[in-house]
PDB file of N, CA and C in Angstrom:
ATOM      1  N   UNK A   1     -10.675  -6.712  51.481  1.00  0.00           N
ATOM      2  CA  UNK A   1     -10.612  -6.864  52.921  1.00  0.00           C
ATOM      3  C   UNK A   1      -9.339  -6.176  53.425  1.00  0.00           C
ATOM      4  N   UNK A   2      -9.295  -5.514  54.905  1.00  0.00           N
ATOM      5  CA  UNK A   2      -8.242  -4.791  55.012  1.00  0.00           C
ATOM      6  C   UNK A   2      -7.074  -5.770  55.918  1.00  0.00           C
ATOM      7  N   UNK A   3      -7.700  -6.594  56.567  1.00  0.00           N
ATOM      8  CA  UNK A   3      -6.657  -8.158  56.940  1.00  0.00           C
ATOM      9  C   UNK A   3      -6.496  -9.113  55.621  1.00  0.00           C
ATOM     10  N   UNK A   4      -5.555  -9.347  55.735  1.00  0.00           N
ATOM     11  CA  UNK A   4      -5.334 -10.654  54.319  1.00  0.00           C
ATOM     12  C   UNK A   4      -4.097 -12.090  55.871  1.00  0.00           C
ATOM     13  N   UNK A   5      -4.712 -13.380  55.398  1.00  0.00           N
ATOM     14  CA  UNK A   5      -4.444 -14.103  56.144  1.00  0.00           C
ATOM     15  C   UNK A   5      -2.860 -14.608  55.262  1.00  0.00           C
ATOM     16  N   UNK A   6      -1.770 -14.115  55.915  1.00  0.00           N
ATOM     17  CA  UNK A   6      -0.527 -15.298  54.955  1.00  0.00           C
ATOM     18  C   UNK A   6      -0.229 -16.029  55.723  1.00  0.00           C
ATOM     19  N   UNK A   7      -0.118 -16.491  56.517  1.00  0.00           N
ATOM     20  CA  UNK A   7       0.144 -18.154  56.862  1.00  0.00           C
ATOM     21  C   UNK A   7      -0.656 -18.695  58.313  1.00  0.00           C
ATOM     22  N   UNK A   8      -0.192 -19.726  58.655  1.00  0.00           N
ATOM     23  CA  UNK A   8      -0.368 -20.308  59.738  1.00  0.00           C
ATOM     24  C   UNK A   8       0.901 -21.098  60.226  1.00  0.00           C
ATOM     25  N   UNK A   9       1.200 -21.181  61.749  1.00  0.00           N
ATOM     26  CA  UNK A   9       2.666 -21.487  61.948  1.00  0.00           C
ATOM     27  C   UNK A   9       2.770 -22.370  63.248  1.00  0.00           C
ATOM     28  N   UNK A  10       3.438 -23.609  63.210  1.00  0.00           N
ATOM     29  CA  UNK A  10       3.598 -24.330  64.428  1.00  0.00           C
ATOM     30  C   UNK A  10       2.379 -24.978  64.769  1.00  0.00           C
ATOM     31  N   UNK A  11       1.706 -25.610  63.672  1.00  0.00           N
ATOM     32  CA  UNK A  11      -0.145 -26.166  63.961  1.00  0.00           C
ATOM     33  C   UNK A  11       0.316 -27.860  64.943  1.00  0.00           C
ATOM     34  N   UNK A  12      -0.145 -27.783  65.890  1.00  0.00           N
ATOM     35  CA  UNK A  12      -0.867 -28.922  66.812  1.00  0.00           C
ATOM     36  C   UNK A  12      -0.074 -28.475  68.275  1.00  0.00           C
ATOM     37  N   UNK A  13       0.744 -27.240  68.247  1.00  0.00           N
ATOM     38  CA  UNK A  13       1.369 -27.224  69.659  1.00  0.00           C
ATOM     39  C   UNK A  13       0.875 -26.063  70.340  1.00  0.00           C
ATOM     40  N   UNK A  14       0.134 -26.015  71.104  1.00  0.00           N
ATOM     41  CA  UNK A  14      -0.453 -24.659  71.799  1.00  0.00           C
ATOM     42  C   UNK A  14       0.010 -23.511  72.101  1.00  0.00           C
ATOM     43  N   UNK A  15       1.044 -23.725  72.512  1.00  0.00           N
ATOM     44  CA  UNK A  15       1.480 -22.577  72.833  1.00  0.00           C
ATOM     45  C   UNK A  15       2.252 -22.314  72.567  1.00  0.00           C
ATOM     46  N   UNK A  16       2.557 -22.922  70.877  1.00  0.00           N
ATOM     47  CA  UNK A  16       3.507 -22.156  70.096  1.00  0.00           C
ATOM     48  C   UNK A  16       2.950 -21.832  68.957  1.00  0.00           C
ATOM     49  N   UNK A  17       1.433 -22.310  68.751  1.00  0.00           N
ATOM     50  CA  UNK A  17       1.013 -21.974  66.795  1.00  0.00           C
ATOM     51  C   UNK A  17       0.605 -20.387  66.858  1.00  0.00           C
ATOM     52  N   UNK A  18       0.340 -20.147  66.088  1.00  0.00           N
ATOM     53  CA  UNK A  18      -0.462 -18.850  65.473  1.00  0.00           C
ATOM     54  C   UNK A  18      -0.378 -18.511  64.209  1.00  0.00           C
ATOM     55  N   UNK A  19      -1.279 -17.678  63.736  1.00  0.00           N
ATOM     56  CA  UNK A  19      -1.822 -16.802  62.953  1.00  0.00           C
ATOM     57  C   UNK A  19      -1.101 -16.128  62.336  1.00  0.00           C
ATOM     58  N   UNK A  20      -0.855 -15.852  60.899  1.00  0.00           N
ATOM     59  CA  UNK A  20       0.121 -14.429  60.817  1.00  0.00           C
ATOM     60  C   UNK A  20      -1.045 -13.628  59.654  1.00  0.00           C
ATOM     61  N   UNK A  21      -1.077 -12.137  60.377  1.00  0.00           N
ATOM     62  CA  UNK A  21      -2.008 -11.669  59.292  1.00  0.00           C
ATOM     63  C   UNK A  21      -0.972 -10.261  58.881  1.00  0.00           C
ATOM     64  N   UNK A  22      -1.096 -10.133  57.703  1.00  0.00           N
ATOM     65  CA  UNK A  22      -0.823  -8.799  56.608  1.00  0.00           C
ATOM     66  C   UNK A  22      -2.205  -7.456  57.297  1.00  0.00           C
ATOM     67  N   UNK A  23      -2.005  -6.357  57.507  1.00  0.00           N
ATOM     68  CA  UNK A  23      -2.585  -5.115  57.379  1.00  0.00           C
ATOM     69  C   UNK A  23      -2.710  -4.694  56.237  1.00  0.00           C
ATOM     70  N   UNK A  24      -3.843  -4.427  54.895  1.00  0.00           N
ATOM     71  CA  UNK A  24      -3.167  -4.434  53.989  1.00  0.00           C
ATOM     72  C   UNK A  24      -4.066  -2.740  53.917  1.00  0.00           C
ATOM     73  N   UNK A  25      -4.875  -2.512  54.684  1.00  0.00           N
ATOM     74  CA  UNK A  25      -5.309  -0.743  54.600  1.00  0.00           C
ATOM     75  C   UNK A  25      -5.564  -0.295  56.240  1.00  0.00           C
ATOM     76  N   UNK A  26      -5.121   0.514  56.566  1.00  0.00           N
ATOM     77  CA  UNK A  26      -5.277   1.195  57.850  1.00  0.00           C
ATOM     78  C   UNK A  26      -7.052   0.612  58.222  1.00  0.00           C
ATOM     79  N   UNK A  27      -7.322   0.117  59.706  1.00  0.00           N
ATOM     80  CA  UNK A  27      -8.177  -0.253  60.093  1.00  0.00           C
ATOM     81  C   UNK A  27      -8.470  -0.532  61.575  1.00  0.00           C
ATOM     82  N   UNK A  28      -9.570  -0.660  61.927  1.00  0.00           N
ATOM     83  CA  UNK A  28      -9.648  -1.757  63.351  1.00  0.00           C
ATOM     84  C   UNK A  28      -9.650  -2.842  63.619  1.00  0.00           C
ATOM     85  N   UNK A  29      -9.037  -3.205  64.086  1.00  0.00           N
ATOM     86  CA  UNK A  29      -9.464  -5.413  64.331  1.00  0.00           C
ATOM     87  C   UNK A  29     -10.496  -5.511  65.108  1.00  0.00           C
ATOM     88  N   UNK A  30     -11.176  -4.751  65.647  1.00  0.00           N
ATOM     89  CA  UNK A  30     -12.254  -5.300  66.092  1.00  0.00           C
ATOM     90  C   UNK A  30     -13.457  -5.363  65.464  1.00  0.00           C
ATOM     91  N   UNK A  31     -13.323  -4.815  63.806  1.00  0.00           N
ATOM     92  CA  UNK A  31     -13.939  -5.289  63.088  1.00  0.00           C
ATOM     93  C   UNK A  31     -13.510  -6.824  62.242  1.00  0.00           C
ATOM     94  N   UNK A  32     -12.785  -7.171  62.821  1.00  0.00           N
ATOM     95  CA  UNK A  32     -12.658  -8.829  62.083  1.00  0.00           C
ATOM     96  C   UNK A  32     -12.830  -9.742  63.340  1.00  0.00           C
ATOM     97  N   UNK A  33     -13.007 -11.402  62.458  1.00  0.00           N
ATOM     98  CA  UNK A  33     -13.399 -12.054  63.473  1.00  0.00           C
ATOM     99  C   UNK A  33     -12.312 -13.583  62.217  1.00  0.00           C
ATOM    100  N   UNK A  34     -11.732 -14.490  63.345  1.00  0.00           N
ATOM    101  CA  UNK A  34     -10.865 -15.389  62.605  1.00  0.00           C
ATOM    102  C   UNK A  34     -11.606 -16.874  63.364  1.00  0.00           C
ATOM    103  N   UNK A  35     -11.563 -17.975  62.694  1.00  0.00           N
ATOM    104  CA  UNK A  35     -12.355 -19.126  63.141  1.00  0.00           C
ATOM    105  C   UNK A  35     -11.791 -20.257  62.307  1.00  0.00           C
ATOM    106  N   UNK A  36     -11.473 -21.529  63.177  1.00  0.00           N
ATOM    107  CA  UNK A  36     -11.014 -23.013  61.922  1.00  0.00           C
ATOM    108  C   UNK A  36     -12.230 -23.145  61.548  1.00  0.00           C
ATOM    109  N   UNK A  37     -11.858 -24.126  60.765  1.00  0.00           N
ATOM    110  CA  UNK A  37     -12.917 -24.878  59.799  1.00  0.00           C
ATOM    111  C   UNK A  37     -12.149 -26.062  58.895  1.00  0.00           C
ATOM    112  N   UNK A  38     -12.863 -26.612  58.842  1.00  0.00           N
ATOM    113  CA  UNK A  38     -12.211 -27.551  57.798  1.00  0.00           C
ATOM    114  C   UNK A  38     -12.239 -27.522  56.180  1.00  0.00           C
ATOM    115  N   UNK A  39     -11.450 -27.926  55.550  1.00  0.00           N
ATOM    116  CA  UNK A  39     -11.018 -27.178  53.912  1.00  0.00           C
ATOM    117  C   UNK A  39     -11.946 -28.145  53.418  1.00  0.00           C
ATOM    118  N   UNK A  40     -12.855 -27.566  52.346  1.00  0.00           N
ATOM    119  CA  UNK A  40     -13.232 -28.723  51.191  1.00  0.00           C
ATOM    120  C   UNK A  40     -12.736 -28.683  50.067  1.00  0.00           C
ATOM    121  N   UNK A  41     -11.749 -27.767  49.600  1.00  0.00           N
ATOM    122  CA  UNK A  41     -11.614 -27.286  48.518  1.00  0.00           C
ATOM    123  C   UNK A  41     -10.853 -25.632  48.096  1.00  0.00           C
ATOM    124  N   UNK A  42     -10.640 -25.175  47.031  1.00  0.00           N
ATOM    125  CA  UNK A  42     -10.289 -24.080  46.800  1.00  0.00           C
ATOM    126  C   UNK A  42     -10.800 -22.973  47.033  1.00  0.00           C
ATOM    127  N   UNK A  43     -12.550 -23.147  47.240  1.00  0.00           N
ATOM    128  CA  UNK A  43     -13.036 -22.132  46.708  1.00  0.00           C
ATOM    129  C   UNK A  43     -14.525 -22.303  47.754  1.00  0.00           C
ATOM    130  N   UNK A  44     -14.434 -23.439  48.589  1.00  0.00           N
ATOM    131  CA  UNK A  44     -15.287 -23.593  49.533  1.00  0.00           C
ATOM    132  C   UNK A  44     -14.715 -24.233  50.919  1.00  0.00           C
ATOM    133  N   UNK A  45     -15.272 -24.019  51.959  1.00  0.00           N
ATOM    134  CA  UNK A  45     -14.998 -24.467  52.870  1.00  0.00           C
ATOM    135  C   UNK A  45     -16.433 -25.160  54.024  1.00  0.00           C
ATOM    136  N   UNK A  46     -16.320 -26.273  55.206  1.00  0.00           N
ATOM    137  CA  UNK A  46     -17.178 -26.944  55.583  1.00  0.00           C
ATOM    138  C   UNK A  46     -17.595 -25.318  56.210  1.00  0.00           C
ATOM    139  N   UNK A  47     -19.105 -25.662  56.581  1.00  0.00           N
ATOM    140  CA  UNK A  47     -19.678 -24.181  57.375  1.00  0.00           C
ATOM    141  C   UNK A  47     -19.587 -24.986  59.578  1.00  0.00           C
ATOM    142  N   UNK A  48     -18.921 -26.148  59.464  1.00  0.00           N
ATOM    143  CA  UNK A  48     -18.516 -26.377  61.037  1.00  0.00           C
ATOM    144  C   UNK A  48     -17.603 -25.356  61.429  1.00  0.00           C
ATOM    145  N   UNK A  49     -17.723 -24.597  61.975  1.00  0.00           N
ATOM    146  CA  UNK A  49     -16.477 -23.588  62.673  1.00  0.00           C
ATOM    147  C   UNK A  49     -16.364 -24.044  64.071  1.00  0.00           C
ATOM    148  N   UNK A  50     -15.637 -24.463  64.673  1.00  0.00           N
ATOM    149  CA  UNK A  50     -14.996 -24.919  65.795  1.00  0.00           C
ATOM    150  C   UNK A  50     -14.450 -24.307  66.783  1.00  0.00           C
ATOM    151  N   UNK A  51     -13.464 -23.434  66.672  1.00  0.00           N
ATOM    152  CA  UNK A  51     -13.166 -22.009  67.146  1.00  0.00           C
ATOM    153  C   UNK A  51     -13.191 -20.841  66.577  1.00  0.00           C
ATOM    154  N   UNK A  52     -14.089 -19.541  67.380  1.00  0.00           N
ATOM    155  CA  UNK A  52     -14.132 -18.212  66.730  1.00  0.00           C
ATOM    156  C   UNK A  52     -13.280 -17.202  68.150  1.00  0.00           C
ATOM    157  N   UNK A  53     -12.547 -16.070  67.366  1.00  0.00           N
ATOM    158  CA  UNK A  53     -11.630 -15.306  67.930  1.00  0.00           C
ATOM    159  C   UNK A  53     -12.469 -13.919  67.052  1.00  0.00           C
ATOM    160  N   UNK A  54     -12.858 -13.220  68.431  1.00  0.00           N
ATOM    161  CA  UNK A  54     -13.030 -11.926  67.978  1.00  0.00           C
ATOM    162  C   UNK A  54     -11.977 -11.131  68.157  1.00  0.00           C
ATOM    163  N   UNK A  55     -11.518 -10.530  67.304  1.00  0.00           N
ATOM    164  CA  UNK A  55     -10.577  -8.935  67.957  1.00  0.00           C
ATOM    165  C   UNK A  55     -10.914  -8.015  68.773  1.00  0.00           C
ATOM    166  N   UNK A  56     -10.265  -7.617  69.441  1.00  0.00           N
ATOM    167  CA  UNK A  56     -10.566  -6.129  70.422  1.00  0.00           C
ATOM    168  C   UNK A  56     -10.349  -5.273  69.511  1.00  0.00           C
ATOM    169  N   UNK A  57     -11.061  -4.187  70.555  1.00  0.00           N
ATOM    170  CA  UNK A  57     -10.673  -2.833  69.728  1.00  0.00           C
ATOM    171  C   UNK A  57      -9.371  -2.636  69.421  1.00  0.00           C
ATOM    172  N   UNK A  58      -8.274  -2.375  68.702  1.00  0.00           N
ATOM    173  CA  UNK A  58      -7.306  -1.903  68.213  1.00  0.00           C
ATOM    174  C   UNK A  58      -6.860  -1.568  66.709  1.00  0.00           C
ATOM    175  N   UNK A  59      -6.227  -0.283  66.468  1.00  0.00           N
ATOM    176  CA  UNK A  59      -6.064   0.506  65.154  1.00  0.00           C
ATOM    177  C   UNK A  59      -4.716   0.123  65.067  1.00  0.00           C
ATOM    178  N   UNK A  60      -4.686  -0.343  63.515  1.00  0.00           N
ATOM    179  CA  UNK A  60      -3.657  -0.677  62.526  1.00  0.00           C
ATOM    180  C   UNK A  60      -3.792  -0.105  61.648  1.00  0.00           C
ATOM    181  N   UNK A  61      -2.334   0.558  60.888  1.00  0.00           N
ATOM    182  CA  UNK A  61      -2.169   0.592  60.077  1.00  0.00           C
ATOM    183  C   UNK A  61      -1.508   0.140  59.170  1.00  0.00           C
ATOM    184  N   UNK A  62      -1.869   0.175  57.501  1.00  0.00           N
ATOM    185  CA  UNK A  62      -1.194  -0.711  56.596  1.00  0.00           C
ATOM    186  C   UNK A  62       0.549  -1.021  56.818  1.00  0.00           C
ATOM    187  N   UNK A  63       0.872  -2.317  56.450  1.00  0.00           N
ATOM    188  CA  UNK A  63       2.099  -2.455  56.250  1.00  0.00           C
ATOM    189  C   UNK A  63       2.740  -3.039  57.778  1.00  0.00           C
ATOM    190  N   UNK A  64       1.573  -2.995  58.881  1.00  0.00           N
ATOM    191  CA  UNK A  64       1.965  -3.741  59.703  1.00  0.00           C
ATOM    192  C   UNK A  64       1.655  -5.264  59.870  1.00  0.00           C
ATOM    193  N   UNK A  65       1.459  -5.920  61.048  1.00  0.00           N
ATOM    194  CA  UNK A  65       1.345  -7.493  61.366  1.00  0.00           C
ATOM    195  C   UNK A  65       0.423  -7.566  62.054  1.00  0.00           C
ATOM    196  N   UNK A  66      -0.088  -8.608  62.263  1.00  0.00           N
ATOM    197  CA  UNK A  66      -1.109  -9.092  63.453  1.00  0.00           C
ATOM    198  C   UNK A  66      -0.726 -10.653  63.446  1.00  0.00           C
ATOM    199  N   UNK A  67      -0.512 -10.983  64.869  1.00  0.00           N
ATOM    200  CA  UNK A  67      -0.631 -12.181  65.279  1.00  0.00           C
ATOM    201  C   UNK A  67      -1.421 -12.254  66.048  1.00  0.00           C
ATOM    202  N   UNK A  68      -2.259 -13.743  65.960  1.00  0.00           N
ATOM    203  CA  UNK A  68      -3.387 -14.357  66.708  1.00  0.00           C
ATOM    204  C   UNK A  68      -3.071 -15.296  67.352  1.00  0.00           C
ATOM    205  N   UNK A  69      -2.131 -15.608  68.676  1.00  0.00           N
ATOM    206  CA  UNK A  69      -1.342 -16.653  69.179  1.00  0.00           C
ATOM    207  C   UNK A  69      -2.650 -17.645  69.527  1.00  0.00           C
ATOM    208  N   UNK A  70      -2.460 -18.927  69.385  1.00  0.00           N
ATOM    209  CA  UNK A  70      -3.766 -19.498  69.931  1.00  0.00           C
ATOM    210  C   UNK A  70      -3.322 -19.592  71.669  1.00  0.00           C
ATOM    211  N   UNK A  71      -2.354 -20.073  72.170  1.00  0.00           N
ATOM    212  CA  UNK A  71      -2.066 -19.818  73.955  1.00  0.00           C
ATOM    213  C   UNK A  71      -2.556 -18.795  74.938  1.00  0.00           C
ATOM    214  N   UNK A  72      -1.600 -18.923  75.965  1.00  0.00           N
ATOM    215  CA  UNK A  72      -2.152 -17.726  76.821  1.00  0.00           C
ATOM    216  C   UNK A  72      -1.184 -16.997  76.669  1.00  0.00           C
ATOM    217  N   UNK A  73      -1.560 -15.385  76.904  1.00  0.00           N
ATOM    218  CA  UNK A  73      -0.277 -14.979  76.935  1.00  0.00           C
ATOM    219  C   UNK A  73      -1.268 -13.402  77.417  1.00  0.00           C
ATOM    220  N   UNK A  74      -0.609 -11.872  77.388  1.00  0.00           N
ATOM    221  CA  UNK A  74      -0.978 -10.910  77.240  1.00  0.00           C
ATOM    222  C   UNK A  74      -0.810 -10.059  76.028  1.00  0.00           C
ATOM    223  N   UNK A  75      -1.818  -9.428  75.146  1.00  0.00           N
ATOM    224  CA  UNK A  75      -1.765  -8.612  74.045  1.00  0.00           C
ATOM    225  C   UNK A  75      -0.857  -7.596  74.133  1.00  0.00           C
ATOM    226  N   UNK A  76      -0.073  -7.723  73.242  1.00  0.00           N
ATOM    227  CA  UNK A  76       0.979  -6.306  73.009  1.00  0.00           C
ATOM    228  C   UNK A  76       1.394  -6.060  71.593  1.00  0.00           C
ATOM    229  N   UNK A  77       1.974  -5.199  71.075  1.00  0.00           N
ATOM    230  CA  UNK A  77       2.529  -4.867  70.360  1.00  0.00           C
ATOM    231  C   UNK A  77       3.965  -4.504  70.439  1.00  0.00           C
ATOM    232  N   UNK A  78       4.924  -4.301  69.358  1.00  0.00           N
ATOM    233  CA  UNK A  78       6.466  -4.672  69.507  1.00  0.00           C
ATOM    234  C   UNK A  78       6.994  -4.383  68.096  1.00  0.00           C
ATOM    235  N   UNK A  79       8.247  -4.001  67.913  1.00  0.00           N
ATOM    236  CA  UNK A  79       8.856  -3.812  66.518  1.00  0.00           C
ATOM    237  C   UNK A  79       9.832  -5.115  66.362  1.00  0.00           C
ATOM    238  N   UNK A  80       9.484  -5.981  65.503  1.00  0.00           N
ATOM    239  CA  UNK A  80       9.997  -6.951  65.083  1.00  0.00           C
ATOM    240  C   UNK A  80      11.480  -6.240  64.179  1.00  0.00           C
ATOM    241  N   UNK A  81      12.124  -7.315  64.360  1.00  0.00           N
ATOM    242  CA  UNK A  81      13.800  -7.085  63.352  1.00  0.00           C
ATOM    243  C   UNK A  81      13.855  -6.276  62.420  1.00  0.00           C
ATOM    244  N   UNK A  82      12.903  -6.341  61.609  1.00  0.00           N
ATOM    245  CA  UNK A  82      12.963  -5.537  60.112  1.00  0.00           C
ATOM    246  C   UNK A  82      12.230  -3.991  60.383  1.00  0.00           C
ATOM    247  N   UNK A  83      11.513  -4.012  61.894  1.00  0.00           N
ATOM    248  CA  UNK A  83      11.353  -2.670  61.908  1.00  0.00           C
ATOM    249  C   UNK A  83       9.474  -2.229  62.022  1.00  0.00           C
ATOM    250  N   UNK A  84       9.071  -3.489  61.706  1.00  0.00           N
ATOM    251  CA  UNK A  84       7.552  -3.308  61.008  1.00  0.00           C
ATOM    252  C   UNK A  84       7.134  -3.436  62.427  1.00  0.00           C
ATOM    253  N   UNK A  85       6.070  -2.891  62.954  1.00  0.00           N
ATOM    254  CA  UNK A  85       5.277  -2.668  64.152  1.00  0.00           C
ATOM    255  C   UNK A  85       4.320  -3.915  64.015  1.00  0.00           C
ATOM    256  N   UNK A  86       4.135  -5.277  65.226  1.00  0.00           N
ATOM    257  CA  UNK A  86       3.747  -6.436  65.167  1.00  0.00           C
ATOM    258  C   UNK A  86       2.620  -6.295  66.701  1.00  0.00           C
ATOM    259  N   UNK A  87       1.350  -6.816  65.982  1.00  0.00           N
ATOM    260  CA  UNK A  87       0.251  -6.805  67.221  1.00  0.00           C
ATOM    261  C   UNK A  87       0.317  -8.370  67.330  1.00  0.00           C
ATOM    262  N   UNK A  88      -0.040  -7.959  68.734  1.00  0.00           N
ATOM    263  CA  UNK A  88      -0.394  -9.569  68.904  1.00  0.00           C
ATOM    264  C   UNK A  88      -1.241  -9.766  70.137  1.00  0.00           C
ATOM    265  N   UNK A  89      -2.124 -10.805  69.465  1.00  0.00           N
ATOM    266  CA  UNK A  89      -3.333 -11.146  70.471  1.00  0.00           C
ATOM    267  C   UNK A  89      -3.025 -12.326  70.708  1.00  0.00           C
ATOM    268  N   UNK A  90      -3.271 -13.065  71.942  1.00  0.00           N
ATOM    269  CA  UNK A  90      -3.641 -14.440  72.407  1.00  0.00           C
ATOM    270  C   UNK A  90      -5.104 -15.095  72.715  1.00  0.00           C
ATOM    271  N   UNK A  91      -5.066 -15.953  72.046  1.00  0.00           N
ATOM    272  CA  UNK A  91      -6.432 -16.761  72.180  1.00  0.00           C
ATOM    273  C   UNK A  91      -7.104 -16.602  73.235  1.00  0.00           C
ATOM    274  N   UNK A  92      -5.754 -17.395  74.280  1.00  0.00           N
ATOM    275  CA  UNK A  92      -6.231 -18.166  75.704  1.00  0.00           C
ATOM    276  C   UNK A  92      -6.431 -19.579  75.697  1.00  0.00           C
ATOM    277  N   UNK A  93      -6.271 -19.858  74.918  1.00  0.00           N
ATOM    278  CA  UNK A  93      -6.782 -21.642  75.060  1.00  0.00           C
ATOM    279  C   UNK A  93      -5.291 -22.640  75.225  1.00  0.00           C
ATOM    280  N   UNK A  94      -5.846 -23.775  75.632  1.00  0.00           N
ATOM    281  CA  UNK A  94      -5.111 -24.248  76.381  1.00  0.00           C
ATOM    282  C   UNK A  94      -4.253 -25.593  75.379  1.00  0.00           C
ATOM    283  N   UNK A  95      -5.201 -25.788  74.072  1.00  0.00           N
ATOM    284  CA  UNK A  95      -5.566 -26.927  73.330  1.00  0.00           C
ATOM    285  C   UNK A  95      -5.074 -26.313  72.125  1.00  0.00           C
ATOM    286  N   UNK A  96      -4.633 -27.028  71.332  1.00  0.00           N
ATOM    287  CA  UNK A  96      -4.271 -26.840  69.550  1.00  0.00           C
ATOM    288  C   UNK A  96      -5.599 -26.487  68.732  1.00  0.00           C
ATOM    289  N   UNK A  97      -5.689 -25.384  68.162  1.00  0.00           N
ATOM    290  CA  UNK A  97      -6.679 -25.041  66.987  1.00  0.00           C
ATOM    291  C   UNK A  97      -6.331 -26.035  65.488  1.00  0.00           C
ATOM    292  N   UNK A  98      -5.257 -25.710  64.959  1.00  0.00           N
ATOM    293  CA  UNK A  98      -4.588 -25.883  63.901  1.00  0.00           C
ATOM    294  C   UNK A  98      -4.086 -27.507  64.169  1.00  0.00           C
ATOM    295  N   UNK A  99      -4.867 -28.493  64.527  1.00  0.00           N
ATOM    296  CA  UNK A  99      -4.044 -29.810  64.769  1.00  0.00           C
ATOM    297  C   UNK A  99      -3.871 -30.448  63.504  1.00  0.00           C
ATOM    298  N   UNK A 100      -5.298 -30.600  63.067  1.00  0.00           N
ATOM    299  CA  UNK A 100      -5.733 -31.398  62.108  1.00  0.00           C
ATOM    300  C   UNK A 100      -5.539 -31.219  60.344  1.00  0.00           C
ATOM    301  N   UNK A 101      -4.805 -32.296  59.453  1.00  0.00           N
ATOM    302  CA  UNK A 101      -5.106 -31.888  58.549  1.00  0.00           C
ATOM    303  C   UNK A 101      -6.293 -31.568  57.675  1.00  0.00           C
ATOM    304  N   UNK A 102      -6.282 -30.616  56.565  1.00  0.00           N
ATOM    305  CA  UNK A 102      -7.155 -30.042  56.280  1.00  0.00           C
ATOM    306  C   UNK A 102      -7.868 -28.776  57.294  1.00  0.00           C
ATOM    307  N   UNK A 103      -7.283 -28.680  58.106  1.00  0.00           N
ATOM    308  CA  UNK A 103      -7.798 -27.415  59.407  1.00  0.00           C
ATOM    309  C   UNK A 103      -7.700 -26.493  57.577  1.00  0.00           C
ATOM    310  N   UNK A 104      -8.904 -25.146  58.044  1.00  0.00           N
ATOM    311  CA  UNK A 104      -8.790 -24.032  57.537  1.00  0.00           C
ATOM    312  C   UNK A 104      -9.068 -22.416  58.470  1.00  0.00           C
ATOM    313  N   UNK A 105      -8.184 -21.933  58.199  1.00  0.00           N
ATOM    314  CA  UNK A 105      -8.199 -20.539  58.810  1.00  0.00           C
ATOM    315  C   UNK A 105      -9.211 -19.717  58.033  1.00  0.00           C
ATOM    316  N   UNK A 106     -10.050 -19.489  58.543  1.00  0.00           N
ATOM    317  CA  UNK A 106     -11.321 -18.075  57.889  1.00  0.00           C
ATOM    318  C   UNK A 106     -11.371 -17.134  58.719  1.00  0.00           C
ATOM    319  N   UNK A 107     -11.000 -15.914  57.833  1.00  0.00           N
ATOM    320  CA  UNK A 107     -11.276 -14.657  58.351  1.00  0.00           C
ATOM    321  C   UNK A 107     -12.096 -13.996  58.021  1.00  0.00           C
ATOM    322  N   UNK A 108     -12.825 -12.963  59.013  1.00  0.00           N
ATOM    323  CA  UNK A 108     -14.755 -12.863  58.664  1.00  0.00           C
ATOM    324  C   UNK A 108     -14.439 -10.934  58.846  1.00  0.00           C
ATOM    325  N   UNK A 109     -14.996 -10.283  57.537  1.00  0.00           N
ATOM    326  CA  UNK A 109     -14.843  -9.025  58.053  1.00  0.00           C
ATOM    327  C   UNK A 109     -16.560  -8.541  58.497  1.00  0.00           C
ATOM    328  N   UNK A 110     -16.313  -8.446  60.076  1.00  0.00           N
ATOM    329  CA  UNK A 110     -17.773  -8.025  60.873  1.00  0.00           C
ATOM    330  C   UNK A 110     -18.156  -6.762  60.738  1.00  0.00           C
ATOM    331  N   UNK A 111     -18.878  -6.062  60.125  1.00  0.00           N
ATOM    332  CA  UNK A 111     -19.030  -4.604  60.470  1.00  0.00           C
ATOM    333  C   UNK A 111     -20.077  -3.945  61.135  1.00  0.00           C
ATOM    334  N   UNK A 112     -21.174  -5.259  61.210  1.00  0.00           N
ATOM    335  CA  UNK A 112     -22.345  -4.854  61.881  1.00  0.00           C
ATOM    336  C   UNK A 112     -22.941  -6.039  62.502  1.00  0.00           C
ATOM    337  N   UNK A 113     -23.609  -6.530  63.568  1.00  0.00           N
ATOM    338  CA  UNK A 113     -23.994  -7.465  64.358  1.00  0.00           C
ATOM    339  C   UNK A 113     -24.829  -6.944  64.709  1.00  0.00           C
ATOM    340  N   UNK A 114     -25.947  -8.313  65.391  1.00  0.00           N
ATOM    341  CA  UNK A 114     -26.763  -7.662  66.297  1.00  0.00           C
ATOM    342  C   UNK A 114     -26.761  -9.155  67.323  1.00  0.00           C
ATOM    343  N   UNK A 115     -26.972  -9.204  68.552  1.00  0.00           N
ATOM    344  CA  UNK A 115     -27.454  -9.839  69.617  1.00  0.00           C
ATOM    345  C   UNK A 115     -28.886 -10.055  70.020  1.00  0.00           C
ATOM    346  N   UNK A 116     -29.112 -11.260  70.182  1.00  0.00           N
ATOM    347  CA  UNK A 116     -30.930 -11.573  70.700  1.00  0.00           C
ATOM    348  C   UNK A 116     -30.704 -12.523  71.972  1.00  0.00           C
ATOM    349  N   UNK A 117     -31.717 -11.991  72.869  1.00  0.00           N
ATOM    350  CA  UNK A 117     -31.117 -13.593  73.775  1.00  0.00           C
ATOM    351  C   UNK A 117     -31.866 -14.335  73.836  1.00  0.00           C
ATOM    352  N   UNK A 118     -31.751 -15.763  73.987  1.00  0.00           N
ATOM    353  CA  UNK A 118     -32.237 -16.896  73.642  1.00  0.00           C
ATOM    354  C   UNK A 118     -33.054 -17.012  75.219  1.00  0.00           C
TER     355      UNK A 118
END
């Protein structure tokens, strides 16, 4: 996968948690999609997803950051201290993703969809 998820930061306060993701090969984020869930385990997780965050279109390349703020805020990008070029998206929501223990972060690489309407 060309996102790899390393942490999660500040879980139950809105408009301070988020996401921290690794770039780990030049790509688009709007081919990924990030969603909680709750943990069962190492190697499985519940299939309830609770909140899903699609990416917009935007190109990364390796060796940079992505943050997924869950708050409001506006998307930008910025050179953090050490120099590394840092994206960052905001949810929009108003409420804590990350409250609960056992919350799990899943990241979904999308490359093809389709839409039907109900």
């Amino acid at each position: 996968m060309k996102l790899k998820i390393r942490s999660i930061h500040e879980q139950g306060k809105a408009a301070e948690e988020y996401v921290l993701l690794d770039v780990v090969e030049d790509c688009s984020v709007e081919y990924f999609g990030l969603a909680d869930t709750t943990y069962t385990g190492t190697s499985s997780i519940s299939n309830k997803l609770r909140h899903f965050f699609w990416f917009p279109p935007k190109k990364v390349k390796k060796g940079e950051l992505v943050v997924l703020r869950t708050g409001v805020g506006n998307d930008d990008s910025y050179k953090n201290a050490a120099g590394v070029t840092v994206h960052r998206f905001f949810w929009g929501l108003k409420s804590a993703v990350w409250n609960n223990t056992g919350d799990a972060a899943v990241l979904f690489d999308i490359r093809t969809w389709k839409t039907t309407t109900a």
